[in-house]
N, C-alpha and C. Protein backbone atom coordinates (compact mmCIF):
# COMPACT_ATOMS: atom_id res chain seq x y z
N UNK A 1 140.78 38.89 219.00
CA UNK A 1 139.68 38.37 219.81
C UNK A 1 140.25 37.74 221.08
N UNK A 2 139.86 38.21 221.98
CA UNK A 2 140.12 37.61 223.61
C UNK A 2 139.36 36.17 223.79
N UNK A 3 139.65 35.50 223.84
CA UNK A 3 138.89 33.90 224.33
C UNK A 3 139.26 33.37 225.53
N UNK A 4 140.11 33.84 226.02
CA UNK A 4 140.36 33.20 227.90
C UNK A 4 140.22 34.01 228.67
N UNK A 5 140.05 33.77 230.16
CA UNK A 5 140.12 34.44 231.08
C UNK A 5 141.52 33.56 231.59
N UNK A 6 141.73 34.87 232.47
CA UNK A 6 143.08 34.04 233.61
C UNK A 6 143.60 35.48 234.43
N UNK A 7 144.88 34.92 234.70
CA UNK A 7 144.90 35.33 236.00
C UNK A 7 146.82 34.78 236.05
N UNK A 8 147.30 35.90 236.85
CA UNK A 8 148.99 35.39 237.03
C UNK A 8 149.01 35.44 238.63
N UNK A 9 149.58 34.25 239.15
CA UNK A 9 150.17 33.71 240.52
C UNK A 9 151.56 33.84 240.48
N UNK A 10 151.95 34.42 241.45
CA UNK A 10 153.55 34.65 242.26
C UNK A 10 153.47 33.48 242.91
N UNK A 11 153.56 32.28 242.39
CA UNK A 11 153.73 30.76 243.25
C UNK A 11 154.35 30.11 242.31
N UNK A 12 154.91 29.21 242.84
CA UNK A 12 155.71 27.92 241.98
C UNK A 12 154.36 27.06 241.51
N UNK A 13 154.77 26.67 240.69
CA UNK A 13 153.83 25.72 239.21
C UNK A 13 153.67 24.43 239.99
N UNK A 14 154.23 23.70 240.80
CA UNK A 14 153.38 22.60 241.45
C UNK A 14 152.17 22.94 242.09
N UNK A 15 152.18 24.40 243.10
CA UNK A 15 151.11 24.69 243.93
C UNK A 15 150.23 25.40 243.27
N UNK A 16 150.78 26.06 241.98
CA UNK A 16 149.57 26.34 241.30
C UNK A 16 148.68 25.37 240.78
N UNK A 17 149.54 24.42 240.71
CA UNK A 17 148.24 23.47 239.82
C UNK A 17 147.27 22.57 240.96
N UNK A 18 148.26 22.61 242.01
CA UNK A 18 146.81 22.00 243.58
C UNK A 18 146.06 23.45 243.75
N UNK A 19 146.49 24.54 243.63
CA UNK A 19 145.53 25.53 243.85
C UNK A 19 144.31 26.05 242.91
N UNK A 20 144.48 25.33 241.55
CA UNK A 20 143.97 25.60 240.33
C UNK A 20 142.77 24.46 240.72
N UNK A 21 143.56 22.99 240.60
CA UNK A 21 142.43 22.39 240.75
C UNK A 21 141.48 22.38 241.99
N UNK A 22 141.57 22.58 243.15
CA UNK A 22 140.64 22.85 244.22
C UNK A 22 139.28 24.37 243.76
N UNK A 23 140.61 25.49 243.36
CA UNK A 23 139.67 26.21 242.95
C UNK A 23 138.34 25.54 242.03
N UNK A 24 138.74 25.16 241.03
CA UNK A 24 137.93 24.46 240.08
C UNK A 24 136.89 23.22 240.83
N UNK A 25 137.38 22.75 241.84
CA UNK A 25 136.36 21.80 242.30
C UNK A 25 135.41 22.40 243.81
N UNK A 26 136.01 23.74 244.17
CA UNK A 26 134.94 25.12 244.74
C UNK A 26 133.95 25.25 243.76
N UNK A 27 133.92 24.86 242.20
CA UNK A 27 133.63 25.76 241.60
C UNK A 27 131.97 24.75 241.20
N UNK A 28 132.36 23.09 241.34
CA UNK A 28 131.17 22.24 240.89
C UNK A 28 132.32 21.35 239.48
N UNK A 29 133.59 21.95 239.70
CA UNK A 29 134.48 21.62 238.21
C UNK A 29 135.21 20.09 238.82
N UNK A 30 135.16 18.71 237.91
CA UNK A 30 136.49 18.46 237.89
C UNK A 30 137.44 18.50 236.73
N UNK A 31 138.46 17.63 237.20
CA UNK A 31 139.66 17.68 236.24
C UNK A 31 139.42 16.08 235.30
N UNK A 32 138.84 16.06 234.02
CA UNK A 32 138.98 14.91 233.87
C UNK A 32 140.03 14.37 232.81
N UNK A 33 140.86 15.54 232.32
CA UNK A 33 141.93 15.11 232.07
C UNK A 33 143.11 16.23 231.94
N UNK A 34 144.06 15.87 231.98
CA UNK A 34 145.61 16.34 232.28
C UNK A 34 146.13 16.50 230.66
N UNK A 35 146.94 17.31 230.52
CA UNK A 35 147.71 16.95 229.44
C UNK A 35 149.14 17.90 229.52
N UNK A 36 150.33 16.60 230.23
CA UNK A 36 151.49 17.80 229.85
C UNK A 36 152.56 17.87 228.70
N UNK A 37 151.99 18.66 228.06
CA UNK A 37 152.49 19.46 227.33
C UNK A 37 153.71 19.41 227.15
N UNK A 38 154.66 19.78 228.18
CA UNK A 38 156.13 20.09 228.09
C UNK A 38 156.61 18.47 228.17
N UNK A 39 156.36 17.46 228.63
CA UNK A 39 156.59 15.89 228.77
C UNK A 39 156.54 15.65 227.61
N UNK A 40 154.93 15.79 226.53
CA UNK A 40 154.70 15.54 225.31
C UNK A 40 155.96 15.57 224.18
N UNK A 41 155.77 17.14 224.47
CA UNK A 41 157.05 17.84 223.53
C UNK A 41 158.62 17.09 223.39
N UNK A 42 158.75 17.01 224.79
CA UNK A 42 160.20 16.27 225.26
C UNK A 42 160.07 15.05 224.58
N UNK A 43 159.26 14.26 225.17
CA UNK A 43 159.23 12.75 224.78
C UNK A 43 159.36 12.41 223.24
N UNK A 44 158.24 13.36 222.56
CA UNK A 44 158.18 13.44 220.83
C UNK A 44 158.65 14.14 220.00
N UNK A 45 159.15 15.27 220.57
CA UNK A 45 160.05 16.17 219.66
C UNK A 45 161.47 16.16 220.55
N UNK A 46 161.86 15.95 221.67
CA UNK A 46 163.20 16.61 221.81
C UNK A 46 163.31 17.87 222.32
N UNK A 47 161.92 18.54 222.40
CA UNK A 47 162.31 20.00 222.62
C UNK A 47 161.66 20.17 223.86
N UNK A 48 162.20 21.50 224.30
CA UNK A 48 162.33 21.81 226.01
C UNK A 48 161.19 23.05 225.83
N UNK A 49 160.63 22.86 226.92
CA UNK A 49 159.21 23.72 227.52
C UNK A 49 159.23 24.00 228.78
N UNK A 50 158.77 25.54 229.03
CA UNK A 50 158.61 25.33 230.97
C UNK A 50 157.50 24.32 230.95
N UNK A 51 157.18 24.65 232.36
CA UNK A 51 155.86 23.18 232.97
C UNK A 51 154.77 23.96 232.16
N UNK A 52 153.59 22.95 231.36
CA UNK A 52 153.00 23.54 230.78
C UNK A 52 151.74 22.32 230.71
N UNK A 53 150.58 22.50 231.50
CA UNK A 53 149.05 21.78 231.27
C UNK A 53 147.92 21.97 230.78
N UNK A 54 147.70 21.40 230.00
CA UNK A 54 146.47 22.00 229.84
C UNK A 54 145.27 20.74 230.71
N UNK A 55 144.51 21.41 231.62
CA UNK A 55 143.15 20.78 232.16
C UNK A 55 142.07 20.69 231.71
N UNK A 56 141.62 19.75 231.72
CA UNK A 56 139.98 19.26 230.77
C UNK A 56 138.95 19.45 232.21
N UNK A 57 138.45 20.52 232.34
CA UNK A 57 138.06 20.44 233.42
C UNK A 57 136.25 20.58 232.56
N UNK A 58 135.65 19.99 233.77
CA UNK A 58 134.09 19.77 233.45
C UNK A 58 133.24 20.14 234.80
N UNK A 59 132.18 21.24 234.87
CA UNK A 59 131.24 21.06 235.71
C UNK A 59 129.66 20.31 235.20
N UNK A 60 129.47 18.60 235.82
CA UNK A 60 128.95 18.14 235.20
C UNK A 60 127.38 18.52 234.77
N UNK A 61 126.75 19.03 235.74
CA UNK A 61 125.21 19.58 235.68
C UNK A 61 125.23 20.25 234.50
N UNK A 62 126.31 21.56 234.00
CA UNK A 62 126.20 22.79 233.02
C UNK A 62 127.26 21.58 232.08
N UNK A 63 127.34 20.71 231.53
CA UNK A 63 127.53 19.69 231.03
C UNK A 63 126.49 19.11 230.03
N UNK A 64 125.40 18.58 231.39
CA UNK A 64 124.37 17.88 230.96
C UNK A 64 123.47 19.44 230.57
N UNK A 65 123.39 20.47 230.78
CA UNK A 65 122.05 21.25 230.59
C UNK A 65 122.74 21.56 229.19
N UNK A 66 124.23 21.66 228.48
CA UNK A 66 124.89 22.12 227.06
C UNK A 66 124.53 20.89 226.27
N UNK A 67 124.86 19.53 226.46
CA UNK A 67 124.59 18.70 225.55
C UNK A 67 122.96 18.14 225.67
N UNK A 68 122.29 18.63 226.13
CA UNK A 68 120.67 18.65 226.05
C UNK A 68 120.03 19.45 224.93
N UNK A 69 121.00 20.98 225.49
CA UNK A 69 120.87 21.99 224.44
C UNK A 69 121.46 21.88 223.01
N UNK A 70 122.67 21.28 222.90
CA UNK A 70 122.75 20.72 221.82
C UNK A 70 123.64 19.92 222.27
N UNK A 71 123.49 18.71 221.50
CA UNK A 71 124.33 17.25 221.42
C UNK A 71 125.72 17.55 220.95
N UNK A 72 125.87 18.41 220.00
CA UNK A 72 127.29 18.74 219.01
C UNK A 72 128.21 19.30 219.98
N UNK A 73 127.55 19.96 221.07
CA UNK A 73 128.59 21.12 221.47
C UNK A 73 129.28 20.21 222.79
N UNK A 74 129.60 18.55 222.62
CA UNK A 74 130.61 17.45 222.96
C UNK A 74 131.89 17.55 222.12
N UNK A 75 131.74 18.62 221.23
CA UNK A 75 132.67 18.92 220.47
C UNK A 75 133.48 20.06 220.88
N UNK A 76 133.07 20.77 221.54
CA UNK A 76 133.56 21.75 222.63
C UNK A 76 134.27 21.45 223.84
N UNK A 77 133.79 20.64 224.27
CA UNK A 77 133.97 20.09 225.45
C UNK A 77 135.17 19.34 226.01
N UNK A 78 135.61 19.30 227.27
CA UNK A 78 135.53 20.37 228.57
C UNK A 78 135.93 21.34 228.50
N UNK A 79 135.94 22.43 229.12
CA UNK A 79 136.64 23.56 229.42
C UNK A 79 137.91 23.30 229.64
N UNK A 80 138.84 23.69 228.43
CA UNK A 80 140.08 23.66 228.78
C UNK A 80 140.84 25.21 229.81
N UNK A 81 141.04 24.65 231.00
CA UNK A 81 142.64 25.35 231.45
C UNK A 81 144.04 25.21 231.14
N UNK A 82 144.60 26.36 231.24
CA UNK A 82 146.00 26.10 230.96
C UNK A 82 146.52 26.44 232.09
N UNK A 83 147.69 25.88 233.02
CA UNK A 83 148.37 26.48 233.79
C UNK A 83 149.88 26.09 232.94
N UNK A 84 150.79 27.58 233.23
CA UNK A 84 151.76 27.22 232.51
C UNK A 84 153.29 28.04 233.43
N UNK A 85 154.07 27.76 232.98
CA UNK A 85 154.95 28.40 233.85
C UNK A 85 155.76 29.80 232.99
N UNK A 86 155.88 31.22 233.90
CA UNK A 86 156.24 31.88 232.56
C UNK A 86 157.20 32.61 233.71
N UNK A 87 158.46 32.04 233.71
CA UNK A 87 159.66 32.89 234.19
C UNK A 87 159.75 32.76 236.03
N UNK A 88 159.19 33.20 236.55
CA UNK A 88 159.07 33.21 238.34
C UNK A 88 157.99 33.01 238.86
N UNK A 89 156.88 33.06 237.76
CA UNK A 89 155.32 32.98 237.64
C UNK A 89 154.75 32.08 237.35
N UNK A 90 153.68 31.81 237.32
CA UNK A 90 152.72 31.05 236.80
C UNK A 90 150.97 31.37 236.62
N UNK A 91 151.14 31.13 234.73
CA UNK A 91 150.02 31.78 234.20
C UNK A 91 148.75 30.91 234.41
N UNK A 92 147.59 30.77 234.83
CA UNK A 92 146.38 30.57 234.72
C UNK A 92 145.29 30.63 233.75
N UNK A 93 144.79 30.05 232.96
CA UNK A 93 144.23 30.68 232.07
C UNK A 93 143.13 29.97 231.38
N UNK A 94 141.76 30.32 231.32
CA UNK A 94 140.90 29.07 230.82
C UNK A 94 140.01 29.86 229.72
N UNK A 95 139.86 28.74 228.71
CA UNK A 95 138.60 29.41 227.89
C UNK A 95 137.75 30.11 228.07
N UNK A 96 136.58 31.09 227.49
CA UNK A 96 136.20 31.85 227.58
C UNK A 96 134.54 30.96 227.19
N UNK A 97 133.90 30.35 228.05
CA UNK A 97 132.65 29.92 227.48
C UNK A 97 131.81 30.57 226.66
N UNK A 98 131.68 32.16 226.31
CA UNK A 98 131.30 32.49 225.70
C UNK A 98 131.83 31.98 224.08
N UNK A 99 133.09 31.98 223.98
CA UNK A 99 133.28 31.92 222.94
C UNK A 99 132.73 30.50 222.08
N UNK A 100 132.80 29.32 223.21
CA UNK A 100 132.21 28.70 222.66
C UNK A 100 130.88 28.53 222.04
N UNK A 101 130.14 29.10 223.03
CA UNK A 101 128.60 29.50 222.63
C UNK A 101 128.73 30.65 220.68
N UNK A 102 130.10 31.39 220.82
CA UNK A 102 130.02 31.71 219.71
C UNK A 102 130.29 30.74 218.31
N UNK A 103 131.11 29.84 218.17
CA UNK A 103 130.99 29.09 217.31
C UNK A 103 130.27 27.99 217.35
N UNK A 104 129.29 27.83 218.20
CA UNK A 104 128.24 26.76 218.06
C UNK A 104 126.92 27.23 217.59
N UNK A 105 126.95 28.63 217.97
CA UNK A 105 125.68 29.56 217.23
C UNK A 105 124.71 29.89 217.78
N UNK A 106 124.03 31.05 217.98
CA UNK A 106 123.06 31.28 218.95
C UNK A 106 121.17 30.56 218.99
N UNK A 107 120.99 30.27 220.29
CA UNK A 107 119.71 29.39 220.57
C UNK A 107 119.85 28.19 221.09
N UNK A 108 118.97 27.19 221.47
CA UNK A 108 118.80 26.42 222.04
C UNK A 108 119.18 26.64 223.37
N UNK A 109 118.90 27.75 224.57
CA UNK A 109 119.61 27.64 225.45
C UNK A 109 121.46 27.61 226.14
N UNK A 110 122.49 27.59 224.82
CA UNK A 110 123.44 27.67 225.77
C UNK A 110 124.00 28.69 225.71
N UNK A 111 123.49 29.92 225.21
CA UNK A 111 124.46 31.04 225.70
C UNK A 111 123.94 31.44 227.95
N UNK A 112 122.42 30.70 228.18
CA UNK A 112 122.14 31.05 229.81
C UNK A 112 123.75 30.01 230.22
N UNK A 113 124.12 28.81 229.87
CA UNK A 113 124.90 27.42 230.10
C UNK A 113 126.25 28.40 230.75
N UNK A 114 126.59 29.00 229.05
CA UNK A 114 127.99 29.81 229.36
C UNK A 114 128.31 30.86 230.63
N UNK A 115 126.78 31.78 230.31
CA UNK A 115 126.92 32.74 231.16
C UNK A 115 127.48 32.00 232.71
N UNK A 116 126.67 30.85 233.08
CA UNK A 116 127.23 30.24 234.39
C UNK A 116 128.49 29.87 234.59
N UNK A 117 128.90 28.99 233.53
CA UNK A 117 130.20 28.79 233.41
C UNK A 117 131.20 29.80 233.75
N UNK A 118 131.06 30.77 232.49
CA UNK A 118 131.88 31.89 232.95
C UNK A 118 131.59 32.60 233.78
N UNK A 119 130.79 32.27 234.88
CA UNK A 119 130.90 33.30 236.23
C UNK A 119 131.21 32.28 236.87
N UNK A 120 131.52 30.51 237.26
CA UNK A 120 131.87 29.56 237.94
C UNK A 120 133.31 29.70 237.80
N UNK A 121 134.02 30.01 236.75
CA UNK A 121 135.27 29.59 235.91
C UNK A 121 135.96 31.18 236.35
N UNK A 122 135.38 32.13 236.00
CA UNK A 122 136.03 33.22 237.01
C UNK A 122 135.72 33.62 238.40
N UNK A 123 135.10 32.70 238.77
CA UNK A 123 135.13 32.65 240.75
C UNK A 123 136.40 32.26 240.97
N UNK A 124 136.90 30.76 240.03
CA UNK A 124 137.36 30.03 240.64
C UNK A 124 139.05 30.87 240.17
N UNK A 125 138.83 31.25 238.82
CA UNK A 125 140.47 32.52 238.79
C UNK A 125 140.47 33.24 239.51
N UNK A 126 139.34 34.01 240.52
CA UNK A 126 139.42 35.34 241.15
C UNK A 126 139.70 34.87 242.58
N UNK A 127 139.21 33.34 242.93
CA UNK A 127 140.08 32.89 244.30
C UNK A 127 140.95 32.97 244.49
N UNK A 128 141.94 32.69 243.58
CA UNK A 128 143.33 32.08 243.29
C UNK A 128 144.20 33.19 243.76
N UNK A 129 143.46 34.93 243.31
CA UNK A 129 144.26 36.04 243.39
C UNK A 129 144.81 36.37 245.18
N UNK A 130 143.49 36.01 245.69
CA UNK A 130 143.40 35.90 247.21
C UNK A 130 144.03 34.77 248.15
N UNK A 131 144.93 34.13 246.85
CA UNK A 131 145.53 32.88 247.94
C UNK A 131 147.19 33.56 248.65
């Protein structure tokens, strides 16, 4: 089963991640939380990672119209991105809102929620290709 969209950049992993997040805030998205990964790892295990984030990114309106539609699906929530570093590259890569709409179950309105999402969330990967 496919659950992300993304996208690979020929850029170094600092500018991907200012180019990731602008895309995302083109998009109505912010970032409301960070998580690195490869720091984590280091700090608590000892072990070595390329640069590796995952972004809690949120567009708040399709936010408020999902937890209207249902309250639970705060359990979903935000749209995680990953930007990660893979060799000379750097991978892009964010959940697939549909999928969430699949394990929360169909009705109440959020499979219209996702559909936006995932056409906001791949604007903002399909900019990135054009940078």
């Amino acid at each position: 089963m496919d659950y992300g969209l993304g996208v690979r950049l020929d850029r170094p992993f600092p500018q991907a991640v200012e180019a990731v997040t602008a895309a995302l805030k083109e998009q109505g998205f912010g970032v409301l939380t960070t998580i690195d990964v490869r720091a984590v790892l280091r700090e608590k295990l000892g072990e070595e990672l390329e640069d590796y984030l995952i972004l809690g990114a949120c567009n708040p309106s399709l936010a408020h119209r999902a937890l209207r539609a249902d309250p639970r699906i705060g359990l979903l929530l935000p749209c995680n991105v990953v930007v990660r570093a893979d060799g000379g590259t750097t991978v892009v890569e964010a959940v697939d809102p549909q999928t969430l709409v699949t394990l929360a179950g169909p009705g109440g309105g959020l499979a219209e929620v996702a559909d936006e999402a995932a056409r906001r969330l791949g604007a903002a990967l399909d900019s990135l290709r054009g940078q």
